[in-house]
Protein backbone atom coordinates (compact mmCIF):
# COMPACT_ATOMS: atom_id res chain seq x y z
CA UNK A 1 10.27 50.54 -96.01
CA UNK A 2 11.04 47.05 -94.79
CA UNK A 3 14.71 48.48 -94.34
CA UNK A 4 13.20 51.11 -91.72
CA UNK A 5 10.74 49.14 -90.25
CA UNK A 6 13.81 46.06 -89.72
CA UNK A 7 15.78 49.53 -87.46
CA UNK A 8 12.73 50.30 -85.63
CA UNK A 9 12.63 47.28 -84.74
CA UNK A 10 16.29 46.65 -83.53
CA UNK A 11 16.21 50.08 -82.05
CA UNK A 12 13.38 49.24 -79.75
CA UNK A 13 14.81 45.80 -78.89
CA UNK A 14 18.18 47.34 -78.11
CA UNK A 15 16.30 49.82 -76.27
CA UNK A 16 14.07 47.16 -74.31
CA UNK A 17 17.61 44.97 -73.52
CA UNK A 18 19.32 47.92 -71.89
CA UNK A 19 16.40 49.18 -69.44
CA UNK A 20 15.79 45.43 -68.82
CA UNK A 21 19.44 44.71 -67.47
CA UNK A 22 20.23 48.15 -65.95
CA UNK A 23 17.11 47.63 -63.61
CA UNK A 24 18.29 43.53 -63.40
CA UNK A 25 22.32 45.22 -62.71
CA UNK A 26 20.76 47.71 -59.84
CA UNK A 27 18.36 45.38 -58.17
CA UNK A 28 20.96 42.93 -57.58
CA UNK A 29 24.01 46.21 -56.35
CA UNK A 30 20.98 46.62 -53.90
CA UNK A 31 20.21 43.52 -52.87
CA UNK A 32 24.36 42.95 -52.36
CA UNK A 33 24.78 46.40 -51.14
CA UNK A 34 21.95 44.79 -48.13
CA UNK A 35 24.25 41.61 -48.01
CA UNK A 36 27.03 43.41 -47.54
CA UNK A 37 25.38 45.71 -44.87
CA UNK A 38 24.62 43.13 -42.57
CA UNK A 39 27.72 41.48 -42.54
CA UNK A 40 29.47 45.04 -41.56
CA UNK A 41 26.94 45.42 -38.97
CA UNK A 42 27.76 42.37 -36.74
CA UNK A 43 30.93 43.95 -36.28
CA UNK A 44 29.23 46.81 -35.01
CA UNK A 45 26.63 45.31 -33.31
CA UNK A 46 29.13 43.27 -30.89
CA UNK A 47 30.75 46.81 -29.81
CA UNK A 48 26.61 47.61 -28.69
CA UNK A 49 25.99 49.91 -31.77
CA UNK A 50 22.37 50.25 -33.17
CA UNK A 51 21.81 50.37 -36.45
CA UNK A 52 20.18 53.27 -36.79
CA UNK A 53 23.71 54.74 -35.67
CA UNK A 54 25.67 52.71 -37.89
CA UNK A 55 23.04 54.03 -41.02
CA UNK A 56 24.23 57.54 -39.61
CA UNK A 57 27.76 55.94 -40.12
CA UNK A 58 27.92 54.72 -43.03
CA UNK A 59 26.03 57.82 -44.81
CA UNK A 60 28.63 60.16 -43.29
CA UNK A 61 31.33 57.87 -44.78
CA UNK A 62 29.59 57.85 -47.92
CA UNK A 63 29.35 61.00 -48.32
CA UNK A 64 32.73 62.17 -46.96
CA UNK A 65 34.30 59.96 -49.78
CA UNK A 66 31.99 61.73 -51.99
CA UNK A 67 33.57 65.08 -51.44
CA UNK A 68 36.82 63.92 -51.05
CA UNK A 69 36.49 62.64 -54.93
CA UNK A 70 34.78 66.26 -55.60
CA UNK A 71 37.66 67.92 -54.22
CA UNK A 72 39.75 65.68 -56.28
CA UNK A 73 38.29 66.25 -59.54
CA UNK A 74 38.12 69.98 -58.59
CA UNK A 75 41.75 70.39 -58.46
CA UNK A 76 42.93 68.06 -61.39
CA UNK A 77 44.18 64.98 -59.55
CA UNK A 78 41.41 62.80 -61.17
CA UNK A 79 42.06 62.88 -64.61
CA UNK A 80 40.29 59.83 -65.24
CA UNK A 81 36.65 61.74 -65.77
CA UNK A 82 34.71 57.96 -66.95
CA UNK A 83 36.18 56.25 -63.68
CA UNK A 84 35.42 59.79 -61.55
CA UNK A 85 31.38 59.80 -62.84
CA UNK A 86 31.22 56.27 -62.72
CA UNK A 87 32.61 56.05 -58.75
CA UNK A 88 30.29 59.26 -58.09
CA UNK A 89 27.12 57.53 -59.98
CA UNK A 90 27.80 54.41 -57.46
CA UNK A 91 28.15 56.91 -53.89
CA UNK A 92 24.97 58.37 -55.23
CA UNK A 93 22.93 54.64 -55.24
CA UNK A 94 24.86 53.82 -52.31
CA UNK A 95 23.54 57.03 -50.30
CA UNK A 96 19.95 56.75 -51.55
CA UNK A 97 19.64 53.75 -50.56
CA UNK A 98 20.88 54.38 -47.18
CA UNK A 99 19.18 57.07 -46.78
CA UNK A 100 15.77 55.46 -47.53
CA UNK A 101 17.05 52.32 -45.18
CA UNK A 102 17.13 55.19 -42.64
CA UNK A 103 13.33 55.59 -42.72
CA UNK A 104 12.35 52.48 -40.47
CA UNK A 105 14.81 53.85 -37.66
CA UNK A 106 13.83 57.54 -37.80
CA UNK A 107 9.88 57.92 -37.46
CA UNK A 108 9.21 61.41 -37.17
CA UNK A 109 13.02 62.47 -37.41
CA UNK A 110 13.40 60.95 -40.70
CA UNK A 111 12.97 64.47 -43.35
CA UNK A 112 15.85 66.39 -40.96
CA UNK A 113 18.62 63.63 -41.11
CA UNK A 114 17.13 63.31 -45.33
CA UNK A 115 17.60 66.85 -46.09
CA UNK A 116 20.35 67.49 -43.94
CA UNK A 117 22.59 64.51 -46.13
CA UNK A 118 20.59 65.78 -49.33
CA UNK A 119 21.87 69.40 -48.37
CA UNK A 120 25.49 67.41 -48.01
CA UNK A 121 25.30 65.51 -51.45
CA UNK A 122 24.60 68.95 -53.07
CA UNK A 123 27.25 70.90 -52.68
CA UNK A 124 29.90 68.63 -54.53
CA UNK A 125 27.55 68.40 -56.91
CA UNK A 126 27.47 72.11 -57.36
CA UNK A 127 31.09 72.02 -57.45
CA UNK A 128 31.12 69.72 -60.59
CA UNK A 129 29.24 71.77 -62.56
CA UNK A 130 31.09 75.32 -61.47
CA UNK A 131 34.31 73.41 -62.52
CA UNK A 132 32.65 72.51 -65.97
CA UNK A 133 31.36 76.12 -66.39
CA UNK A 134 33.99 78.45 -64.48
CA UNK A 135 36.87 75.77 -63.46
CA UNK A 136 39.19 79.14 -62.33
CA UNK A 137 38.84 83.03 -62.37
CA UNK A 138 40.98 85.19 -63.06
CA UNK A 139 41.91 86.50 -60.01
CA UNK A 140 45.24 86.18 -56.98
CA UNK A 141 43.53 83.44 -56.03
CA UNK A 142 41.64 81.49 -58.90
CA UNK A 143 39.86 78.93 -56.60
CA UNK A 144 38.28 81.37 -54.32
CA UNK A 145 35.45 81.26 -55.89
CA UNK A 146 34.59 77.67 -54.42
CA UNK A 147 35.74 78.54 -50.94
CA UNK A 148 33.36 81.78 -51.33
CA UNK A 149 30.37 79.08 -52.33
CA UNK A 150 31.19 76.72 -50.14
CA UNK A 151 31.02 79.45 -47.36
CA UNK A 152 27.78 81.23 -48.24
CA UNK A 153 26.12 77.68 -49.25
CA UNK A 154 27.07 76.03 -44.92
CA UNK A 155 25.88 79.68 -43.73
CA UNK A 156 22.46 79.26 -45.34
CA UNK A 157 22.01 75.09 -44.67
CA UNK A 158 22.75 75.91 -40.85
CA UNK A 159 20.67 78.68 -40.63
CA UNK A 160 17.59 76.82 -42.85
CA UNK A 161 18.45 73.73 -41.07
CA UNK A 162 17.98 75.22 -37.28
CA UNK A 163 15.14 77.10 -37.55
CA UNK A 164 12.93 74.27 -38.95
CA UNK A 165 14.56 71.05 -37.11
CA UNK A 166 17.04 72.02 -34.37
CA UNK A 167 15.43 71.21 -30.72
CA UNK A 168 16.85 71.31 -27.51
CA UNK A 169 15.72 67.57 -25.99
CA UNK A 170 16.75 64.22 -27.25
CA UNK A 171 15.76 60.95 -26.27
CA UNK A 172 17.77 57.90 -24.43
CA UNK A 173 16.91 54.16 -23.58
CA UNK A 174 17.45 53.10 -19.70
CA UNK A 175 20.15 50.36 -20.38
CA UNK A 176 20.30 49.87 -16.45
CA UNK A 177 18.19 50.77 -13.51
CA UNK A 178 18.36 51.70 -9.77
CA UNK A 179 18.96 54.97 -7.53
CA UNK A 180 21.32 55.93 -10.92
CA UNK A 181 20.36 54.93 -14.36
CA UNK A 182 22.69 54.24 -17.31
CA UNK A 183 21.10 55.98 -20.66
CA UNK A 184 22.33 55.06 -24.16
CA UNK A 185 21.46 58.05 -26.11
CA UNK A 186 22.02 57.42 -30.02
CA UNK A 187 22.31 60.18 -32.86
CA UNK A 188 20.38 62.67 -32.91
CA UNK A 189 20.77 65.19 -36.03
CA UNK A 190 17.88 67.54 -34.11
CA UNK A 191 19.54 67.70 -31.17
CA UNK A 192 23.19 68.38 -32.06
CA UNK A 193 23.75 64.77 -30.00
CA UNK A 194 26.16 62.13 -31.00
CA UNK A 195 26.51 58.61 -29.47
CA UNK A 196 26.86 58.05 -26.03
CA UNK A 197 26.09 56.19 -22.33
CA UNK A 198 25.22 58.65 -19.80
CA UNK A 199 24.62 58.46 -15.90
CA UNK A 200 21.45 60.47 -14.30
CA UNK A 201 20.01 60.22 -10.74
CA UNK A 202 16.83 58.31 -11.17
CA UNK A 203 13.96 61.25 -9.91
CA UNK A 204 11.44 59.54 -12.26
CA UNK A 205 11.68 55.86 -11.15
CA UNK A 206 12.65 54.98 -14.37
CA UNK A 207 13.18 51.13 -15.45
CA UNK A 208 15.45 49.40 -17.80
CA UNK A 209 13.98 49.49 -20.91
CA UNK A 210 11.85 52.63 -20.90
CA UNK A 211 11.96 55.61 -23.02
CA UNK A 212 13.22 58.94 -21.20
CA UNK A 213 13.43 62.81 -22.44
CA UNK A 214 16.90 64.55 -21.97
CA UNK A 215 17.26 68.36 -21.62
CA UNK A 216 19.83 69.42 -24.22
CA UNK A 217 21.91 72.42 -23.82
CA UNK A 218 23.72 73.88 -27.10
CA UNK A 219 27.17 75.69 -27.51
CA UNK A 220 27.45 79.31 -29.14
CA UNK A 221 28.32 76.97 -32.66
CA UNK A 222 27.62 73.38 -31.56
CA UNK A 223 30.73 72.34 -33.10
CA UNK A 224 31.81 70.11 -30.69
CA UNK A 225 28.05 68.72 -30.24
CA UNK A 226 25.21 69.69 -27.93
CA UNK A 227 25.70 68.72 -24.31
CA UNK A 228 23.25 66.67 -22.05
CA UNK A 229 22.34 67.85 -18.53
CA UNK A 230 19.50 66.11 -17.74
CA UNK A 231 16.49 63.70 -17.61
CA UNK A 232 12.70 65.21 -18.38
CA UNK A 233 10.93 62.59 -17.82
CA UNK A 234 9.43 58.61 -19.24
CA UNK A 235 8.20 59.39 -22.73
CA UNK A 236 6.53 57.02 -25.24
CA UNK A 237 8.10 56.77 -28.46
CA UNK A 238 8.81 54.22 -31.62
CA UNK A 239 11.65 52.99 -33.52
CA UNK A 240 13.86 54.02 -30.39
């Protein structure tokens, strides 16, 4: 008995020592993860790049890499599976914790640009586990199957993801006043909008500083982005 209760013991202590320094190892990736973060961003921030945009970024990088390693794995050029996990286990902390960074920048906006780079995160994800379960068929082409998911999977996301978020306005800052004002529109996942200084007559007597709403018009696919042609009106609105 003293044999089993001396194990229990051990095993709970053992048990106790691992939770205890896998929370101490993430809190401090996350607190050098922020370190790191604001050191990248006063690179960006000289060439007059918010950070919400440089969030957007950095999660599109993320998550590009992400797939990239998917892809990777998919096709047997990672062989490595330990080092493959381990990489995707660290993208994975990396993106949530951008992703929840994003929440002070997005007010309202912030479940479309979460689901959208959930959606994003899923797919390779999906991919790993058809390649454990069904790496190839036996068929002409015995990774069609992927291309087939991959396909069906983007058809459905676009088609979920327009008819709950997709709008056709966005939102700029005046970054200069006068007969024509200069409007820094940043990313807007809604809006099909991506990063950009625009010139508008000024028929609202707008003033640096303030808030405006842009009429967006879309393309038959949007591939190339939604295009701006013109201002609504002043508009109040936070974390802008």
């Amino acid at each position: 008995m003293r044999i089993i209760d001396e194990i229990g013991e051990s095993t709970i202590r053992l048990i106790y020592k691992t939770i205890y320094y896998t929370l101490g190892f993430l809190i401090a990736l996350i607190k050098g993860l922020r370190k790191i973060d604001f050191k990248l961003y006063s690179f960006f921030e000289k060439k007059n790049i918010d950070f919400k945009d440089y969030i957007i970024f950095k999660l599109q990088m993320a998550s590009l890499i992400f797939l990239i390693l998917t892809v990777g794995y998919i096709f047997n050029y990672i062989h490595v599976k330990i080092m493959f996990f381990g990489l995707l286990i660290l993208i994975l902390i990396y993106l949530t914790y951008s992703i929840s960074s994003l929440k002070n920048y997005c007010d309202e906006d912030f479940n479309a640009y979460k689901d959208f780079f959930l959606s994003y995160m899923l797919i390779p994800i999906i991919f790993i586990i058809v390649k454990n379960v069904k790496p190839v068929i036996n068929f002409r082409f015995p990774y069609a199957h992927y291309v087939i998911l991959s396909i069906v999977y983007v058809l459905f996301f676009s088609y979920y993801f327009r008819k709950k978020y997709a709008r056709d306005f966005t939102y700029g800052k005046v970054v200069e006043d006068g007969e024509i004002i200069k409007v820094k529109v940043g990313y807007d996942i809604k809006a099909n909008v991506k990063p950009k200084i625009l010139n508008f007559a000024n028929t609202i007597n707008a003033k640096k500083g303030d808030v405006v709403k842009l009429r967006v018009e879309k393309g038959t696919f949007s591939i190339r982005g939604s295009k701006i042609v013109g201002v609504e009106g002043i508009c109040k609105r936070e974390n802008y």
